[in-house]
Protein backbone atom coordinates (compact mmCIF):
# COMPACT_ATOMS: atom_id res chain seq x y z
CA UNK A 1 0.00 0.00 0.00
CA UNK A 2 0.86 3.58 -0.30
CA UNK A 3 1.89 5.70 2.75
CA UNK A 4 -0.08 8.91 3.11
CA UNK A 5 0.34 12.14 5.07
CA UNK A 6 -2.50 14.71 6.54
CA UNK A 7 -4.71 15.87 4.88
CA UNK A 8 -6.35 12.81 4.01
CA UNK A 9 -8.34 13.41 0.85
CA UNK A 10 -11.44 11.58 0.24
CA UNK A 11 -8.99 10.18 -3.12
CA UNK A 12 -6.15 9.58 -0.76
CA UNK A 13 -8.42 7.18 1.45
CA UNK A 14 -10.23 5.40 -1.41
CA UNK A 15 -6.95 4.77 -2.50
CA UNK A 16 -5.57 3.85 0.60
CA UNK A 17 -8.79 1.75 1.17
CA UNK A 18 -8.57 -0.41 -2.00
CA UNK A 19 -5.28 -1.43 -1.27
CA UNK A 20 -5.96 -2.39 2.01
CA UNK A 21 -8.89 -4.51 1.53
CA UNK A 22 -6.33 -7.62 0.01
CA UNK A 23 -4.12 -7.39 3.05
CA UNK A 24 -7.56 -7.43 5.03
CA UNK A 25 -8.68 -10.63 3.29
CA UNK A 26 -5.11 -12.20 4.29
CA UNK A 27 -4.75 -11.52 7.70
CA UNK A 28 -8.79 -12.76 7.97
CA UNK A 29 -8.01 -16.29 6.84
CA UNK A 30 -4.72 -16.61 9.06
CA UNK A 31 -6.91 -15.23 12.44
CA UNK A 32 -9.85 -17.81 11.67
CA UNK A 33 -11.46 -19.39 14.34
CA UNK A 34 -10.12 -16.93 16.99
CA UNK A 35 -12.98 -14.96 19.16
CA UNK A 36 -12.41 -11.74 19.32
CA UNK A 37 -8.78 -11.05 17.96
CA UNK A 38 -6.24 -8.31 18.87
CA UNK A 39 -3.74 -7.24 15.88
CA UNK A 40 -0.89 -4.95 16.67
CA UNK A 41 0.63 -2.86 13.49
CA UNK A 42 3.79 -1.70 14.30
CA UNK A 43 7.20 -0.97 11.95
CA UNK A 44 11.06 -1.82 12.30
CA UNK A 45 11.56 2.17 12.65
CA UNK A 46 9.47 5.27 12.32
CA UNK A 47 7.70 6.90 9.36
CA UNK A 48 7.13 3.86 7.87
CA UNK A 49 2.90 3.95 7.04
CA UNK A 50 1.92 2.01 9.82
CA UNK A 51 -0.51 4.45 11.38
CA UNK A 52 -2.26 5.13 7.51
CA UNK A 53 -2.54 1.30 7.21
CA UNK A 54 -3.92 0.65 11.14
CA UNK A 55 -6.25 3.76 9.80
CA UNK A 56 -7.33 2.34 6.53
CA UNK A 57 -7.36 -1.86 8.16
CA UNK A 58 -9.35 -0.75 10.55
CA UNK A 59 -12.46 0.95 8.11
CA UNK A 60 -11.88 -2.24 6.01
CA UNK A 61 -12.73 -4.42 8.41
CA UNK A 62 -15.43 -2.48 9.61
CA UNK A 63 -17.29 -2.56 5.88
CA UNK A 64 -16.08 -6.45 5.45
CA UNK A 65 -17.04 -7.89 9.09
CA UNK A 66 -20.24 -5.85 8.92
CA UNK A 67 -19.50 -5.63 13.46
CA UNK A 68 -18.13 -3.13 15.50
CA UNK A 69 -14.42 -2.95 15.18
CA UNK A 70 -12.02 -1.01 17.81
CA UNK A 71 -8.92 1.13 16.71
CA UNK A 72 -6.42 1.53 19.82
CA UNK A 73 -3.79 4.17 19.67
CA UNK A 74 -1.06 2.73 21.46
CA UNK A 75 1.49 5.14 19.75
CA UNK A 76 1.20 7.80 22.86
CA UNK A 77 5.01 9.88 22.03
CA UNK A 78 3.52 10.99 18.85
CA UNK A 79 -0.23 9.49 17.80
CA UNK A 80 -1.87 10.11 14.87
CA UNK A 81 -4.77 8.22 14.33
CA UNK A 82 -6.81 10.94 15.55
CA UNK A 83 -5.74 12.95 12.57
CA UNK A 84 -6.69 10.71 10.01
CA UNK A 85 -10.32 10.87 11.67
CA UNK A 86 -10.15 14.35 12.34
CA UNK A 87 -11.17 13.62 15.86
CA UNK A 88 -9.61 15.65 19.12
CA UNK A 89 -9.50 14.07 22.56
CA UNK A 90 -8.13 14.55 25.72
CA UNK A 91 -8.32 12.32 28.80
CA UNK A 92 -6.21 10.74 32.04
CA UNK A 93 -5.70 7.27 30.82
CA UNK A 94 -4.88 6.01 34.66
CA UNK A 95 -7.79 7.97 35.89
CA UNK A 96 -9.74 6.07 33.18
CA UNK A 97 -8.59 2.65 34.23
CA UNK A 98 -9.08 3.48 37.73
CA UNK A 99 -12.79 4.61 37.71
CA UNK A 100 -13.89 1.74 35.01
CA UNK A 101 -14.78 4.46 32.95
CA UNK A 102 -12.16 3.98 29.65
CA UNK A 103 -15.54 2.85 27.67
CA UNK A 104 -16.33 6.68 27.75
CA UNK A 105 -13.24 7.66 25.94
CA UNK A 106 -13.72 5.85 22.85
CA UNK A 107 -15.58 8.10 20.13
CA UNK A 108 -17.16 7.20 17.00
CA UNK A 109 -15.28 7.77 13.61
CA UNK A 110 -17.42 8.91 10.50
CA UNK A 111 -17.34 4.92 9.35
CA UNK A 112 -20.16 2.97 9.95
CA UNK A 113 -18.97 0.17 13.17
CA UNK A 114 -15.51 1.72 13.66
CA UNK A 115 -14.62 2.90 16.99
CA UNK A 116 -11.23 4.61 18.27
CA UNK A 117 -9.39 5.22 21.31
CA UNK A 118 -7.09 7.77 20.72
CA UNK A 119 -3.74 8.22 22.80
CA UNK A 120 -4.36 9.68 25.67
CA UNK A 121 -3.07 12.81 27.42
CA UNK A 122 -0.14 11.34 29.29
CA UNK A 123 3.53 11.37 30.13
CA UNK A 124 5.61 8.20 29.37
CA UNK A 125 6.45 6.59 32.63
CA UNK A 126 7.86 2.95 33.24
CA UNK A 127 3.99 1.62 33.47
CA UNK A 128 2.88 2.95 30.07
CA UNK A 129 3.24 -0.42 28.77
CA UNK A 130 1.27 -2.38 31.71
CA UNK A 131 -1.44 0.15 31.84
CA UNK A 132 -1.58 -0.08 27.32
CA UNK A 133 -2.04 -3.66 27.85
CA UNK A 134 -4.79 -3.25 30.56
CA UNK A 135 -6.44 -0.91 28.21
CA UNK A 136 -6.74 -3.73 25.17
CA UNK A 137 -7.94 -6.61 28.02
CA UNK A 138 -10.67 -4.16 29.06
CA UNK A 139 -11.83 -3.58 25.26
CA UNK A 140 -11.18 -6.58 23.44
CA UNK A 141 -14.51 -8.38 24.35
CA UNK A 142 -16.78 -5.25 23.53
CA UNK A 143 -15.18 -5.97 19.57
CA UNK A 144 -15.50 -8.45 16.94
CA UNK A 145 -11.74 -7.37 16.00
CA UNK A 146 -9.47 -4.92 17.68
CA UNK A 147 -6.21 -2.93 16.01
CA UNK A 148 -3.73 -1.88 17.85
CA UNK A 149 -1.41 1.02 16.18
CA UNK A 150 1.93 0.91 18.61
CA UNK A 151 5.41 2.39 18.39
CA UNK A 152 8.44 1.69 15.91
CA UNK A 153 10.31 -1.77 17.12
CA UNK A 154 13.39 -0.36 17.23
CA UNK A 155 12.55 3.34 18.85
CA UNK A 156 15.13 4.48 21.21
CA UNK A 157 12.38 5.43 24.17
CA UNK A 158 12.45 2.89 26.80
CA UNK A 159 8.92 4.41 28.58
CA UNK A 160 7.30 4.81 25.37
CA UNK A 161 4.88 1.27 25.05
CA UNK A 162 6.56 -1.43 23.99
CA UNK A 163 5.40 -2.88 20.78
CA UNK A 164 6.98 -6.46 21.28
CA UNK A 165 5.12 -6.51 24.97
CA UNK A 166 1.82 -5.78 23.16
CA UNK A 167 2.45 -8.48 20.67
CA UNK A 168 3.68 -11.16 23.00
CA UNK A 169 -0.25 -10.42 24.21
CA UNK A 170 -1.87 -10.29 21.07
CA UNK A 171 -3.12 -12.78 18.30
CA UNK A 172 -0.57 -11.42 16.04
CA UNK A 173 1.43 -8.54 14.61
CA UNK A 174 1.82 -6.83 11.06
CA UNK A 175 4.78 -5.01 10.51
CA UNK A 176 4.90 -2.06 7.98
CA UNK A 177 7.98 -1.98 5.65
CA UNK A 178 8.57 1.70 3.70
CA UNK A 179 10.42 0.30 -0.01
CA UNK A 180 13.16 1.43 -0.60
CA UNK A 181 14.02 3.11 2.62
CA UNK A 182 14.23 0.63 5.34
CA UNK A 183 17.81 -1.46 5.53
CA UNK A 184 16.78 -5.11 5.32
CA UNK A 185 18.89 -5.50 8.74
CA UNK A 186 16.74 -3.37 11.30
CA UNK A 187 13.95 -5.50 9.45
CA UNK A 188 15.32 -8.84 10.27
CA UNK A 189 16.24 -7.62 13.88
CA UNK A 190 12.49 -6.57 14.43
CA UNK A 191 11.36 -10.00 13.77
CA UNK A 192 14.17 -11.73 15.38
CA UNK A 193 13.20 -9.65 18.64
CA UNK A 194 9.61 -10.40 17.55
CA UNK A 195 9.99 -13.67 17.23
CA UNK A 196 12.54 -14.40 20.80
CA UNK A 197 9.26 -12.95 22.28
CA UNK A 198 6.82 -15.54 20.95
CA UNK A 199 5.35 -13.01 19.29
CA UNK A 200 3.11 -14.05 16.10
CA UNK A 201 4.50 -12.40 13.14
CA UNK A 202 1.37 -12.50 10.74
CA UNK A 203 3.47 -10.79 7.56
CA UNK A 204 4.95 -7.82 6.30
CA UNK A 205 3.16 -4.57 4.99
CA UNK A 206 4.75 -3.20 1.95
CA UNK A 207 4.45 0.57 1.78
CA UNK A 208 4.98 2.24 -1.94
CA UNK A 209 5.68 -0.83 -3.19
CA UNK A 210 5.45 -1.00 -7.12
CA UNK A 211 5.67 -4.01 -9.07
CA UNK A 212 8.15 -4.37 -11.79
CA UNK A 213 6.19 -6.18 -13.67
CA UNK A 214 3.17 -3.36 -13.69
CA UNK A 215 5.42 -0.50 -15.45
């Protein structure tokens, strides 16, 4: 698929969209039979697509599954999901998890069964990933699918949320490659860590990709 940057056209997300819906139809078949699934998208480094893809996943499995779907935007040192929406939000996530009220913090997008949970208002601290994971166990039921949009693998930030914790907890992980930019080593070292961590690797993303054979 193609990475995309705000603003987010109405032909920048039907092309976004159409490419998506294969990778959709993929990552279906290999999460059959599991009740209520949790997907985390994350990248070997930054900039890579990953929150345009969790974006567009998440409003093709809405259409496809024809039930509610949950976006979670795990990415709290700099989310974006909220931009692609065009949604603004601002809320205590430990004051949320404290008073049993996170179920108030997740908004409506425009699309029909798609629900998000932006980041919330919050400095990283060394619990960011315990209370992230918290935050998915709470939701996950309430969902016929929930996507997780988390941090770059390889990011330097040890109290931003860990991306291979939030796998290791999940049904499975996408990870979005940018062509042509990302050095096939940090790749194979985000799946080696990936994989040391039992993590499911479900494939790789291919961002700008363009076919040799198409030109």
């Amino acid at each position: 698929m193609q990475s995309s940057s705000a603003p987010y056209t109405k032909a920048k997300i039907a092309g976004i969209l159409a490419e998506t819906g294969r990778i959709f139809a993929s990552l279906q078949a290999t999460l059959k039979g599991i009740s209520h699934p949790v997907i985390v998208i994350s990248s070997a480094a930054a900039k890579e697509g990953k929150s345009t893809f969790t974006a567009g996943l998440g409003i093709v499995a809405a259409r496809n599954l024809k039930e509610k779907v949950l976006l979670i935007d795990c990415h709290w040192h700099a989310p974006s999901l909220h931009t692609f929406f065009e949604i603004s939000t601002n809320f205590n996530l430990e004051k949320s998890l404290l008073d049993d009220n996170l179920r108030e913090q997740v908004i409506a997008t425009p699309y029909a069964n798609l629900d998000l949970l932006p980041a919330p208002s919050y400095l990283e601290k060394p619990e960011a990933t315990k209370n992230a994971l918290a935050t998915i166990k709470k939701l996950r039921n309430d969902y016929a699918l929930t996507i997780v949009d988390s941090a770059a693998i390889l990011s330097a930030n040890r109290n931003m949320v860990d991306p291979i914790a939030l796998a290791a907890e999940a049904d499975g992980l996408a990870l979005a490659v940018l062509a042509n930019r990302t050095p096939r080593q940090m790749i194979k070292k985000a799946q080696t860590m990936l994989e040391v961590s039992g993590s499911r690797v479900l494939g790789l993303i291919i961002n700008q990709y363009c076919n040799p054979l198409a030109t």
